[in-house]
C-alpha atoms as a PDB file:
ATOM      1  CA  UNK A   1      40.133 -51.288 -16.890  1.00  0.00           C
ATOM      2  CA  UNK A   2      37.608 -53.594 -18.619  1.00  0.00           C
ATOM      3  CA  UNK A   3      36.400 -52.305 -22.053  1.00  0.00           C
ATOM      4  CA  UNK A   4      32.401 -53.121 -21.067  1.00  0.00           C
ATOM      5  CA  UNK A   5      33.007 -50.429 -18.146  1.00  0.00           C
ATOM      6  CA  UNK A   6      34.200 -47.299 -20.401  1.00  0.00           C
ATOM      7  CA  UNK A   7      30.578 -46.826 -21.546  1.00  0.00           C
ATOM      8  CA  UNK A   8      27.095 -46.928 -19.557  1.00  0.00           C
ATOM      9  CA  UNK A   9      24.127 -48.405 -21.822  1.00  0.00           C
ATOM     10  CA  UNK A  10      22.730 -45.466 -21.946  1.00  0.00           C
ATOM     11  CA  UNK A  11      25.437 -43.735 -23.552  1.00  0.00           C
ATOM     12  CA  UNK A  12      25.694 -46.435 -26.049  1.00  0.00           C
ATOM     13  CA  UNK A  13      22.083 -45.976 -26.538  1.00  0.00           C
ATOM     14  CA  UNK A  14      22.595 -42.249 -27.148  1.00  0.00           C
ATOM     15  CA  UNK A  15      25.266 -42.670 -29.196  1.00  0.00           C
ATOM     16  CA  UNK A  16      23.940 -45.152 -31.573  1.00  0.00           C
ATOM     17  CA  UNK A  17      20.810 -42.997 -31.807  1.00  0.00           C
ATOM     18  CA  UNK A  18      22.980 -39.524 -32.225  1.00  0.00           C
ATOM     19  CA  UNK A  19      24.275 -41.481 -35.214  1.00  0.00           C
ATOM     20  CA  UNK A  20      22.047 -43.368 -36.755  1.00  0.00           C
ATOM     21  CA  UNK A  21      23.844 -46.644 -36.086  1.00  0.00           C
ATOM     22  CA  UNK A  22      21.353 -49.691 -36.346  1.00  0.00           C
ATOM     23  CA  UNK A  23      20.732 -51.273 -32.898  1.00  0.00           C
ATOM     24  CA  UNK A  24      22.846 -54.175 -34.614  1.00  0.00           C
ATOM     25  CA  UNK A  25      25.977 -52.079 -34.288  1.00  0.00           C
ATOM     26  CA  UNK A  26      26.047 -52.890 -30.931  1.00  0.00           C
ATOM     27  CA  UNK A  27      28.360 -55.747 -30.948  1.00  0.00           C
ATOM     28  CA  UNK A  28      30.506 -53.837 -33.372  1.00  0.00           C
ATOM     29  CA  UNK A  29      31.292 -51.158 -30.204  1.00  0.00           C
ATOM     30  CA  UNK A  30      31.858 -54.684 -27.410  1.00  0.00           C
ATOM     31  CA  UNK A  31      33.625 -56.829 -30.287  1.00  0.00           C
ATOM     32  CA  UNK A  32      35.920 -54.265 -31.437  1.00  0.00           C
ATOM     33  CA  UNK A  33      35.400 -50.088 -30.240  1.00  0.00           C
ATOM     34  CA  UNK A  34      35.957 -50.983 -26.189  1.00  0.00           C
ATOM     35  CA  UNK A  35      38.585 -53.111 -26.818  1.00  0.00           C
ATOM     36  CA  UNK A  36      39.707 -50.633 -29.066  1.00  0.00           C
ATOM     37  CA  UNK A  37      39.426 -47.964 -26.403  1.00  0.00           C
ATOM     38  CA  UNK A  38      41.265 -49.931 -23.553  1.00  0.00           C
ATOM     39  CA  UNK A  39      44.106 -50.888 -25.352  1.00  0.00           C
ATOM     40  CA  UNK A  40      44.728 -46.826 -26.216  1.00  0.00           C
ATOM     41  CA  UNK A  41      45.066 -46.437 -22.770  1.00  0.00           C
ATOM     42  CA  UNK A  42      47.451 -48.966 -22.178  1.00  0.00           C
ATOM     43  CA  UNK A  43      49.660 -47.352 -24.555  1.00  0.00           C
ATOM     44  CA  UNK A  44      49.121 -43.794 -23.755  1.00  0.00           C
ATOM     45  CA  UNK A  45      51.953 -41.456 -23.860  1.00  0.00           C
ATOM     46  CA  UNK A  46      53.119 -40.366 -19.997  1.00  0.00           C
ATOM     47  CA  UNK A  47      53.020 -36.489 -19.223  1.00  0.00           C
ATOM     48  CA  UNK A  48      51.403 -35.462 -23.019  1.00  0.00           C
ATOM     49  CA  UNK A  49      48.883 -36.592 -25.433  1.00  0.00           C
ATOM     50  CA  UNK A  50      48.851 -39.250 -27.152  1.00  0.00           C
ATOM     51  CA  UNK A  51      47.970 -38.602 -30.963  1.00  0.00           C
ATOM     52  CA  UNK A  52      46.494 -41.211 -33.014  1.00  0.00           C
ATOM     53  CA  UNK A  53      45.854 -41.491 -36.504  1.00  0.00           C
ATOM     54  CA  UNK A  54      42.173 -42.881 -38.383  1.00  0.00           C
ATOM     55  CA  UNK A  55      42.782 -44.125 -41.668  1.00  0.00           C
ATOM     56  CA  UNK A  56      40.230 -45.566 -43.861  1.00  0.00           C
ATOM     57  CA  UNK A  57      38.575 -45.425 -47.475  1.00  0.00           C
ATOM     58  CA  UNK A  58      35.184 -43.037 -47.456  1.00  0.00           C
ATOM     59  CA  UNK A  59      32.433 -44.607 -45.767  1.00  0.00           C
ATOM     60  CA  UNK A  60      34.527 -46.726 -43.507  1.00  0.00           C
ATOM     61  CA  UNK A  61      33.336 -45.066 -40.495  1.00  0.00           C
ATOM     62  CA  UNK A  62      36.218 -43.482 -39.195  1.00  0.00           C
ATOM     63  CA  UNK A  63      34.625 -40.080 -37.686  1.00  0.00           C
ATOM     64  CA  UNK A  64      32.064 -42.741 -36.376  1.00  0.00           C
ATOM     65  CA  UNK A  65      35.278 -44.870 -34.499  1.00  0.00           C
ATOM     66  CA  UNK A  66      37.017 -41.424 -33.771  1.00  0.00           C
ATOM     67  CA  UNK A  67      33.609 -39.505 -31.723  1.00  0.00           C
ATOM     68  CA  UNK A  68      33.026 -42.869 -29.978  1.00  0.00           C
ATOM     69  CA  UNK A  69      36.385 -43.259 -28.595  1.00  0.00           C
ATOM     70  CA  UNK A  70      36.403 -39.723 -27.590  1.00  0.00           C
ATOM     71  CA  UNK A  71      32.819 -40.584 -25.727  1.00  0.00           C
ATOM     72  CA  UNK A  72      34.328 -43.602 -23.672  1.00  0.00           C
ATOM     73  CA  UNK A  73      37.336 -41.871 -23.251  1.00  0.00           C
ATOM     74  CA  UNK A  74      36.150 -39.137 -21.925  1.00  0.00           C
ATOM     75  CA  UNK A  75      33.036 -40.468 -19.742  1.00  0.00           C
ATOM     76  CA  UNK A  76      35.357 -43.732 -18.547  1.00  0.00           C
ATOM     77  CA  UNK A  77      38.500 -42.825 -18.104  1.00  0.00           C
ATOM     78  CA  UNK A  78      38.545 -39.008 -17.575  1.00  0.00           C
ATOM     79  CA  UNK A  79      40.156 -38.276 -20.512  1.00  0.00           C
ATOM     80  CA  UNK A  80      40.067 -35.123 -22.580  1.00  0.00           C
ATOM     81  CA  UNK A  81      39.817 -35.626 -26.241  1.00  0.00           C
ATOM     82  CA  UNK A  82      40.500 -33.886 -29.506  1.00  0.00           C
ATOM     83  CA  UNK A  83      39.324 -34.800 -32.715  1.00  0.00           C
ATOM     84  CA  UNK A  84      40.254 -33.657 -35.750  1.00  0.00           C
ATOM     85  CA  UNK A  85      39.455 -34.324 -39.244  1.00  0.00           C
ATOM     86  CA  UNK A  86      41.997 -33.855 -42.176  1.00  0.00           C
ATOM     87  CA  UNK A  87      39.156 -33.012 -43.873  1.00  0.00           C
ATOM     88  CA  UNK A  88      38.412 -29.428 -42.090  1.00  0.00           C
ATOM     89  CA  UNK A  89      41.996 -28.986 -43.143  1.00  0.00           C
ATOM     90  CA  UNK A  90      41.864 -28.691 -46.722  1.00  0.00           C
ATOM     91  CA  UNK A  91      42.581 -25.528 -48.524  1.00  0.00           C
ATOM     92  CA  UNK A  92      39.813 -22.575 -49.313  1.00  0.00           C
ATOM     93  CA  UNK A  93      37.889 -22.711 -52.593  1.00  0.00           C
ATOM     94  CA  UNK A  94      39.951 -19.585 -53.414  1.00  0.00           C
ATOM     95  CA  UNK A  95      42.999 -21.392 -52.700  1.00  0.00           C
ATOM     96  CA  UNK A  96      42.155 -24.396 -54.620  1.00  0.00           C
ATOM     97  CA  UNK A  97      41.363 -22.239 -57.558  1.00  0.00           C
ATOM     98  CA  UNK A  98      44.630 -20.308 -57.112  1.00  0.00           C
ATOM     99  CA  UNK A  99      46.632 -23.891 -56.997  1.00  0.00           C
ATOM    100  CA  UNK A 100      44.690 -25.145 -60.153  1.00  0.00           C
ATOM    101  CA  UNK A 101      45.854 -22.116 -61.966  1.00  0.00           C
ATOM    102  CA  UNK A 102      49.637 -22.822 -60.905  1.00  0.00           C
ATOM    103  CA  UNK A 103      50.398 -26.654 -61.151  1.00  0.00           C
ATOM    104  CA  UNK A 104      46.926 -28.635 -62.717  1.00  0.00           C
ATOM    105  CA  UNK A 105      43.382 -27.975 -63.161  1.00  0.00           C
ATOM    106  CA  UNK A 106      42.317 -31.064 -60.896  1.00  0.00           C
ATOM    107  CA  UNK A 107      43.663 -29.976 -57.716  1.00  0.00           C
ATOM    108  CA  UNK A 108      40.595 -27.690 -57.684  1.00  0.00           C
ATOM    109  CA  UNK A 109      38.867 -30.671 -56.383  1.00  0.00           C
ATOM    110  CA  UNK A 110      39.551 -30.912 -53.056  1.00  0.00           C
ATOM    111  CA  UNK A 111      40.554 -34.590 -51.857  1.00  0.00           C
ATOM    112  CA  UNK A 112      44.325 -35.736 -53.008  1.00  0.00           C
ATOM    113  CA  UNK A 113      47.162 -34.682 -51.028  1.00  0.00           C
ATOM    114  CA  UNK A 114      48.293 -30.834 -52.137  1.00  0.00           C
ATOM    115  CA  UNK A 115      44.586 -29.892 -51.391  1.00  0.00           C
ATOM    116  CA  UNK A 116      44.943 -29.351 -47.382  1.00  0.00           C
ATOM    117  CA  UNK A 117      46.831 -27.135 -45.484  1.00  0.00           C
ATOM    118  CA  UNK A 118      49.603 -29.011 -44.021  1.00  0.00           C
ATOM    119  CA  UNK A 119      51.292 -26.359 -42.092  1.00  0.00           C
ATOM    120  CA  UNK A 120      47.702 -25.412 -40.362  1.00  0.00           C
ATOM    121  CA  UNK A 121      47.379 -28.992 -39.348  1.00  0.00           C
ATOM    122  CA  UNK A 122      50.725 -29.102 -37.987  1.00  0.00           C
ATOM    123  CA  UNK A 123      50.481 -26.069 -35.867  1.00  0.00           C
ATOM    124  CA  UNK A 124      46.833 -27.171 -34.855  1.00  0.00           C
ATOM    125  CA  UNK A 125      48.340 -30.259 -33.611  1.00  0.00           C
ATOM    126  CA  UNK A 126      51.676 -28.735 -32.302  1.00  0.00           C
ATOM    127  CA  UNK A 127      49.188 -26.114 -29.720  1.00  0.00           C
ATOM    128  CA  UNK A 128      47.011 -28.720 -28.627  1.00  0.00           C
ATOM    129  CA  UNK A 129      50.063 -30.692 -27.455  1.00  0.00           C
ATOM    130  CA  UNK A 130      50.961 -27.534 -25.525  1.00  0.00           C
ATOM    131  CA  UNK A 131      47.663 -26.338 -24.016  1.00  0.00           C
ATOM    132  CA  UNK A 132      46.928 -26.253 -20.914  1.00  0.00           C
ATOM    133  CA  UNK A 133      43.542 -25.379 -18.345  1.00  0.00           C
ATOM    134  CA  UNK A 134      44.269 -21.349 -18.690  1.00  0.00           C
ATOM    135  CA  UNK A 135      44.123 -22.158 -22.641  1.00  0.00           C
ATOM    136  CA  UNK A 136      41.650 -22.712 -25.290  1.00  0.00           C
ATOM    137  CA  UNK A 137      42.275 -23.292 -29.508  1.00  0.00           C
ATOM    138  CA  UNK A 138      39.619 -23.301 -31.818  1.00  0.00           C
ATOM    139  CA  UNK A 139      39.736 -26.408 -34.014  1.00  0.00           C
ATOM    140  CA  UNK A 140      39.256 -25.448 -38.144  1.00  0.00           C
ATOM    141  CA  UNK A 141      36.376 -26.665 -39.727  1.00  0.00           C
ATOM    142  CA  UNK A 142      34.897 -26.955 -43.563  1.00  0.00           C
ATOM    143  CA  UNK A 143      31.839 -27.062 -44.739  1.00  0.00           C
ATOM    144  CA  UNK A 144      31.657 -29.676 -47.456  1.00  0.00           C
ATOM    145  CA  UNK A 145      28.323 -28.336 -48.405  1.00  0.00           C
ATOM    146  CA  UNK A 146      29.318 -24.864 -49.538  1.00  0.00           C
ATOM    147  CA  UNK A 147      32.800 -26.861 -50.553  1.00  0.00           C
ATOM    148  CA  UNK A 148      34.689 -23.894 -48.552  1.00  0.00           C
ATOM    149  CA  UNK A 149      36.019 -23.749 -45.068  1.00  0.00           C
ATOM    150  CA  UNK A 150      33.273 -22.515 -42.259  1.00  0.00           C
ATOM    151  CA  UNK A 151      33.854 -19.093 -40.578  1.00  0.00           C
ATOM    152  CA  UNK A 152      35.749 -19.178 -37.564  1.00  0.00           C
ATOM    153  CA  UNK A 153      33.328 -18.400 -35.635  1.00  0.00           C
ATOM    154  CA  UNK A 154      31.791 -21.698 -36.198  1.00  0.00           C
ATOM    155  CA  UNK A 155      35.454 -23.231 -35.181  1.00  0.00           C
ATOM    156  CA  UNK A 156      34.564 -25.315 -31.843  1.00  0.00           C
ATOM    157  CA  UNK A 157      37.191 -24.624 -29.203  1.00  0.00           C
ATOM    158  CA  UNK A 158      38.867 -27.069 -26.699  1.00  0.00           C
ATOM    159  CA  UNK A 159      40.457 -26.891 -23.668  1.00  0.00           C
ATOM    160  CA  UNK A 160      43.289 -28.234 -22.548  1.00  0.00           C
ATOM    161  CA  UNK A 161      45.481 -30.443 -21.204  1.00  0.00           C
ATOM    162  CA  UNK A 162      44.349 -33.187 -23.658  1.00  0.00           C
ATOM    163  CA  UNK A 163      45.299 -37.197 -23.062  1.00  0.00           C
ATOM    164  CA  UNK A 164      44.174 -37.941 -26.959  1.00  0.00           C
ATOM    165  CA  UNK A 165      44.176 -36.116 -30.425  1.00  0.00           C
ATOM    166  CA  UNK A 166      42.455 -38.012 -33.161  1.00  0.00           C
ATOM    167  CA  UNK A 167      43.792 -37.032 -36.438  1.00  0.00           C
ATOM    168  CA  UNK A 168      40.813 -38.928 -38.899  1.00  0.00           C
ATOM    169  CA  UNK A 169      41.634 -39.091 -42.739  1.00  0.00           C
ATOM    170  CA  UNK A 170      41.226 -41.236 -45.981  1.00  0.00           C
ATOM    171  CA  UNK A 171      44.946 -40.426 -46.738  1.00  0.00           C
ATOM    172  CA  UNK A 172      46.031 -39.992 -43.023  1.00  0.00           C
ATOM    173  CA  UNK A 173      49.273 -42.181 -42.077  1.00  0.00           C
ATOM    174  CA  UNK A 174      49.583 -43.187 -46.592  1.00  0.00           C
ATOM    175  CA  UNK A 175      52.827 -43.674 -48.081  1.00  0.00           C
ATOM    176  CA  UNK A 176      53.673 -42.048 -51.621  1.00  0.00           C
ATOM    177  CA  UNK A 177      53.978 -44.538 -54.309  1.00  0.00           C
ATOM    178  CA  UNK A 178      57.128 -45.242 -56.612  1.00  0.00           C
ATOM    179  CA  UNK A 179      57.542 -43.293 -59.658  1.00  0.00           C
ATOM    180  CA  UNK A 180      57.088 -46.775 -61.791  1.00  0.00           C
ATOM    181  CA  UNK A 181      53.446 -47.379 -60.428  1.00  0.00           C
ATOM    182  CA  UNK A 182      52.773 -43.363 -61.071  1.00  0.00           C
ATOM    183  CA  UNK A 183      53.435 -43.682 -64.916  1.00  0.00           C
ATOM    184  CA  UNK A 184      49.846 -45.876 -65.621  1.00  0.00           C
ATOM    185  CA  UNK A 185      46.484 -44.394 -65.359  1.00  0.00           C
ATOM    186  CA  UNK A 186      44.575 -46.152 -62.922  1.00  0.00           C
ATOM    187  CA  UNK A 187      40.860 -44.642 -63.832  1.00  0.00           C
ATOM    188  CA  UNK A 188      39.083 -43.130 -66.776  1.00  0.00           C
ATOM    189  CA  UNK A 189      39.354 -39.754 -65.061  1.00  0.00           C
ATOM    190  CA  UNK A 190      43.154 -40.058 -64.719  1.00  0.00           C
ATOM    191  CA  UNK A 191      43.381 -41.086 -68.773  1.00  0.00           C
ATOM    192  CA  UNK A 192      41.813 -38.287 -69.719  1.00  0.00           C
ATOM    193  CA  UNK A 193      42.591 -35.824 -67.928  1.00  0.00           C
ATOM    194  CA  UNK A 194      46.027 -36.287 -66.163  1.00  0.00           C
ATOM    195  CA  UNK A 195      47.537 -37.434 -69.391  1.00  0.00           C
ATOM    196  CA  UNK A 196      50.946 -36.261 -68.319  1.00  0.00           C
ATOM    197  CA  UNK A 197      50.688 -37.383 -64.995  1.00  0.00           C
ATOM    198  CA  UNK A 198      51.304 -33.960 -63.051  1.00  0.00           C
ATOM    199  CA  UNK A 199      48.349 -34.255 -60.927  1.00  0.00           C
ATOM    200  CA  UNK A 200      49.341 -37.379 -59.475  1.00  0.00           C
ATOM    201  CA  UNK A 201      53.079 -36.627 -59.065  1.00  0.00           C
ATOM    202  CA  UNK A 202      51.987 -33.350 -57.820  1.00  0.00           C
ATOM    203  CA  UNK A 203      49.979 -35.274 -54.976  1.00  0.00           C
ATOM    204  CA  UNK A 204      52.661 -38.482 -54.544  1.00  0.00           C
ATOM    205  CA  UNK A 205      55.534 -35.304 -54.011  1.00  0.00           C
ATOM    206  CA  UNK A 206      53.364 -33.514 -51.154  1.00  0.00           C
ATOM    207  CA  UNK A 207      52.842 -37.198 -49.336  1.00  0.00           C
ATOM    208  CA  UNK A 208      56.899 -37.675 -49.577  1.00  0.00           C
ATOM    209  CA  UNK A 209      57.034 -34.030 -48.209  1.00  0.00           C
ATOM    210  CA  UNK A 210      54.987 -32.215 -45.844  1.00  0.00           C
ATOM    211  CA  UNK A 211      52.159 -35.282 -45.302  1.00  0.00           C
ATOM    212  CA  UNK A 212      55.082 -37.489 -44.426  1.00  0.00           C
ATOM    213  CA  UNK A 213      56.674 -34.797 -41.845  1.00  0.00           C
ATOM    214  CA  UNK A 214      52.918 -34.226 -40.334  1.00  0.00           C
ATOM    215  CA  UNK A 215      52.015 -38.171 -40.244  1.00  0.00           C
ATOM    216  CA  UNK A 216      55.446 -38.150 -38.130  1.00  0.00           C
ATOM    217  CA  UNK A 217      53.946 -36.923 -35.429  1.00  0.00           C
ATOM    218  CA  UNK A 218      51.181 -39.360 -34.666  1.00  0.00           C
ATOM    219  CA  UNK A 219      52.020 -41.966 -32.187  1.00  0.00           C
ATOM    220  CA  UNK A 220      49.710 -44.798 -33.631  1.00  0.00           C
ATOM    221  CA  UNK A 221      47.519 -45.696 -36.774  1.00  0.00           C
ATOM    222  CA  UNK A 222      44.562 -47.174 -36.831  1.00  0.00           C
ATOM    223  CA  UNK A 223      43.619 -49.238 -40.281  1.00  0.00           C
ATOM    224  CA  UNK A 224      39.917 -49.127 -41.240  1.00  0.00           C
ATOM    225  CA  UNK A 225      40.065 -52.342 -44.017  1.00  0.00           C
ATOM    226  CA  UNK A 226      37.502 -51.854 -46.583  1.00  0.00           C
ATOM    227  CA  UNK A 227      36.934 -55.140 -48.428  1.00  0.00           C
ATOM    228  CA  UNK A 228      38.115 -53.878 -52.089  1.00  0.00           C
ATOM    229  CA  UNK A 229      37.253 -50.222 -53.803  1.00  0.00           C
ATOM    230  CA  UNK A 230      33.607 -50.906 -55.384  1.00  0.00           C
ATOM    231  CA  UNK A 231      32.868 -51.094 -51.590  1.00  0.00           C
ATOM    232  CA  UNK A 232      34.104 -47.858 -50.971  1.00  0.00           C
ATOM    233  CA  UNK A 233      32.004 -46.228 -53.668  1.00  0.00           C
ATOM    234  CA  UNK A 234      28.631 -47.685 -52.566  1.00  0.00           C
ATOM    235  CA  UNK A 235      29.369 -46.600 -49.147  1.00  0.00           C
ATOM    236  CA  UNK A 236      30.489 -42.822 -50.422  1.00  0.00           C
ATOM    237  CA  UNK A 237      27.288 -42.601 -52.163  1.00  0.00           C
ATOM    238  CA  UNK A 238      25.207 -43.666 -48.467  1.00  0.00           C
ATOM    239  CA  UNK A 239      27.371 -40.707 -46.942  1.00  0.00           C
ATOM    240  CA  UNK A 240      26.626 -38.702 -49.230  1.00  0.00           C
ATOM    241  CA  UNK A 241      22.925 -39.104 -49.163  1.00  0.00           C
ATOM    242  CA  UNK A 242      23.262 -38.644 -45.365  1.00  0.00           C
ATOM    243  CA  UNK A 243      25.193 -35.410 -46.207  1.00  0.00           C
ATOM    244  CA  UNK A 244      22.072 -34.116 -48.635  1.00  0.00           C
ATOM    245  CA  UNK A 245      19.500 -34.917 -45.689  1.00  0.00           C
ATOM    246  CA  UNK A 246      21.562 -32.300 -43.116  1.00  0.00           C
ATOM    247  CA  UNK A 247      22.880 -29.724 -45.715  1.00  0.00           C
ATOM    248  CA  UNK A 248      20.927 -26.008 -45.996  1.00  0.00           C
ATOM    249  CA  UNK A 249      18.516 -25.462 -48.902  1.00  0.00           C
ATOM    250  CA  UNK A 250      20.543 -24.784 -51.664  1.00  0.00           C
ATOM    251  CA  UNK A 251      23.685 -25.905 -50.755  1.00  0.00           C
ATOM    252  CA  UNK A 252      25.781 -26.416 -53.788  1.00  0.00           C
ATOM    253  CA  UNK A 253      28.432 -29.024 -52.353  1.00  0.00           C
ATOM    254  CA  UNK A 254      26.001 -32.193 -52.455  1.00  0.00           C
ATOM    255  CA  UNK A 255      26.716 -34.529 -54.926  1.00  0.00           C
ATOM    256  CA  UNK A 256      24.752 -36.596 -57.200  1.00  0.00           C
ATOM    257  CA  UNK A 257      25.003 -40.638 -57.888  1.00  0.00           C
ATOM    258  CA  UNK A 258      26.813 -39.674 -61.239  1.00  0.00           C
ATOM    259  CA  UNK A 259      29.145 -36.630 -59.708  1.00  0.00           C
ATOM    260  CA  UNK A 260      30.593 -39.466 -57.020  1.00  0.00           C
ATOM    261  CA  UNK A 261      31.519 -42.112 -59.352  1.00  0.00           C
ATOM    262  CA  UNK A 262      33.605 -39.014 -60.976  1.00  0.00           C
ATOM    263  CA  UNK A 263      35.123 -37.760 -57.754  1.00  0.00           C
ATOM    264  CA  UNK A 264      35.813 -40.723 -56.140  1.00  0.00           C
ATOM    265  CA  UNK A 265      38.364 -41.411 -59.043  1.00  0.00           C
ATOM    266  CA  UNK A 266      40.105 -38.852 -57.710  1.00  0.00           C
ATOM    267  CA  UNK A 267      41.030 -40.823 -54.803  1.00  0.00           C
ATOM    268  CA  UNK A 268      41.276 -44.026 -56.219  1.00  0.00           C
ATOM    269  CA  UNK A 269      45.111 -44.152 -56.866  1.00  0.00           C
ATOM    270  CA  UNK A 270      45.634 -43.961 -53.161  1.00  0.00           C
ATOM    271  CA  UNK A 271      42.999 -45.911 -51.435  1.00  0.00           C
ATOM    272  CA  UNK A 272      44.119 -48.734 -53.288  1.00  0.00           C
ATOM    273  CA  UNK A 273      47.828 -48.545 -52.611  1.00  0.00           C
ATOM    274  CA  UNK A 274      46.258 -48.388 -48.817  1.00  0.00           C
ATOM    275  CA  UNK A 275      44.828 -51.390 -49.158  1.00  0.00           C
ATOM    276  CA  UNK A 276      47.317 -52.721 -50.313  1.00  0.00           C
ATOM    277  CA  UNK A 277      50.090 -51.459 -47.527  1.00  0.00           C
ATOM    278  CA  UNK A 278      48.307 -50.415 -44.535  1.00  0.00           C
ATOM    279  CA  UNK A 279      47.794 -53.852 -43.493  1.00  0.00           C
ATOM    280  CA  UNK A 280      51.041 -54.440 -42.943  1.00  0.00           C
ATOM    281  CA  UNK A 281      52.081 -50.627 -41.581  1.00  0.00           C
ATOM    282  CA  UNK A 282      49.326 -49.785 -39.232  1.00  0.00           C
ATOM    283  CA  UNK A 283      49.294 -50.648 -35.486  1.00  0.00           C
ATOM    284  CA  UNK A 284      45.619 -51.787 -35.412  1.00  0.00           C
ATOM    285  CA  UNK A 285      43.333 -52.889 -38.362  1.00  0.00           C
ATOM    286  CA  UNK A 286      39.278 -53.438 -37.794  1.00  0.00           C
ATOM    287  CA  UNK A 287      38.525 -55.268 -41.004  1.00  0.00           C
ATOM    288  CA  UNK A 288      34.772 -54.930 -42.967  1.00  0.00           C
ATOM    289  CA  UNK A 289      32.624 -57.217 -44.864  1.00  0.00           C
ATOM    290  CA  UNK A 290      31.120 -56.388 -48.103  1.00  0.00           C
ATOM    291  CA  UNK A 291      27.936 -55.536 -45.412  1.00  0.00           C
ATOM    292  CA  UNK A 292      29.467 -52.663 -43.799  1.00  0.00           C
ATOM    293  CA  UNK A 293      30.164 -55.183 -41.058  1.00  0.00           C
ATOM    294  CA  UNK A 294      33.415 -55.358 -38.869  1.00  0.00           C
ATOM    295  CA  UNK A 295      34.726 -58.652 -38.765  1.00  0.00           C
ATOM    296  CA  UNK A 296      38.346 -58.370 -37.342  1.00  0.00           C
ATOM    297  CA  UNK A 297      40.484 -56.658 -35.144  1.00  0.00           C
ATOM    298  CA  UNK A 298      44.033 -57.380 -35.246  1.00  0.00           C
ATOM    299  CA  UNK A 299      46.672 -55.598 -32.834  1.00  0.00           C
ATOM    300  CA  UNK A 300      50.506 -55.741 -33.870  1.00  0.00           C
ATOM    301  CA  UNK A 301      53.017 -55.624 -31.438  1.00  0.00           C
ATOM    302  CA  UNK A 302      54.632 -51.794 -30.371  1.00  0.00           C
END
């Protein structure tokens, strides 16, 4: 199937508009999405869904890549889609709170691995390979302005039998590091207050354990290549900004300028040891400019 047939130009009028893209981004979705999209379905599993994994720094645009390929999917080749994020998968506040108490004070920040709940991913992705057209799963979700997970009954549901899940994640598809390169501080925020170094060996032990068995099931891993991490922070801080211009009145999970450059530190350590291996470990990369611009897609051979 040719890529340029997937999507109408209305629908990639729509979608641009639905969000925000810059009529620009255009020949981002012909010079790399539909290409993107059509070489998914030459490697789709036979008789169950394929599940592919989104990895990229914040602000790289992967729930951007991850809705679009469930639009031309859906609309050209009469797919059904799931998307999740690993994001709706992190723990509750309560739970957070509980773990801080227990191991280290930072995991009360959601973000590193040891904040999500593995085990509900892993089920959530074990049903939807199962479900069929007499069955429907809600999908979890969190609401990162209230910092807690959303009410179920705000849970979209989907119906099977899917062709795709899209598992989208800043630490989906990562690789723990070696005890050696755990032992140095990489931030301010780690110096001070992971002195010890339990947070991050807390975080580097859950990615060798129950990440590692989830990531396990994806099929294929898509590389979003930021150009180096100040990138990532300016482009946090434009999400974030998007984030305060949606969120209720009085939402207390917006962040300032000055609360980002703290919590991104938190996921420093590993979005740099992405860039680093991804490259080399993921099945497709889309590279960015310093502009937020994709320059490169490169396909290795499975």
């Amino acid at each position: 199937m040719s890529p340029q047939n997937l999507v109408s130009d209305i629908q990639l009028s729509n979608f641009l508009a639905q969000h925000r893209l810059p009529a620009g981004f255009r020949s981002t979705v012909i010079e790399h999405y539909l290409p993107l999209a059509s070489w998914i379905i030459e490697h789709r599993r036979i008789g169950e869904p394929t599940c592919l994994g989104i990895n990229g720094a914040q602000g790289t645009g992967k729930s951007t890549l991850a809705d679009f390929l469930r639009v031309a999917l859906e609309s050209g080749a009469d797919w059904r889609v799931a998307v999740l994020s690993i994001d709706d998968f992190y723990l509750t506040r309560d739970q957070r709170d509980s773990l801080a108490s227990a191991v280290h004070p930072m995991l009360r920040t959601r973000g590193v691995p040891g904040t999500h709940d593995i085990a509900l991913l892993q089920e959530c992705i074990e049903n939807l390979t199962r479900l069929d057209e007499h069955r429907e799963l809600a999908l979890p979700r969190f609401d990162k302005s209230i910092d807690d997970r959303a009410p179920r009954a705000q849970w979209p549901l989907v119906t099977g039998p899917l062709d795709l899940i899209i598992l989208e994640g800043w630490c989906v598809g990562s690789e723990p590091q070696a005890e050696q390169a755990l032992r140095t501080a990489v931030n301010d925020l780690e110096a001070s207050e992971d002195q010890s170094g339990d947070w991050r060996r807390y975080a580097n032990d859950q990615l060798a354990g129950p990440y590692r068995e989830a990531f396990a099931m994806l099929d294929a891993l898509i590389f979003l290549q930021a150009p180096d991490f100040d990138a990532v922070y300016r482009w946090r801080l434009e999400q974030e900004e998007k984030l305060a211009e949606t969120a209720a009145k009085g939402a207390t999970g917006v962040m300032n300028s000055r609360q980002i450059a703290t919590f991104i530190q938190n996921y420093e350590r590993l979005t740099r040891a992405n860039l680093d291996i991804l490259p080399d470990k993921a099945d497709v990369v889309l590279t960015l400019d310093d502009g937020h611009r994709f320059i490169r897609s490169h396909y290795a051979t499975i």
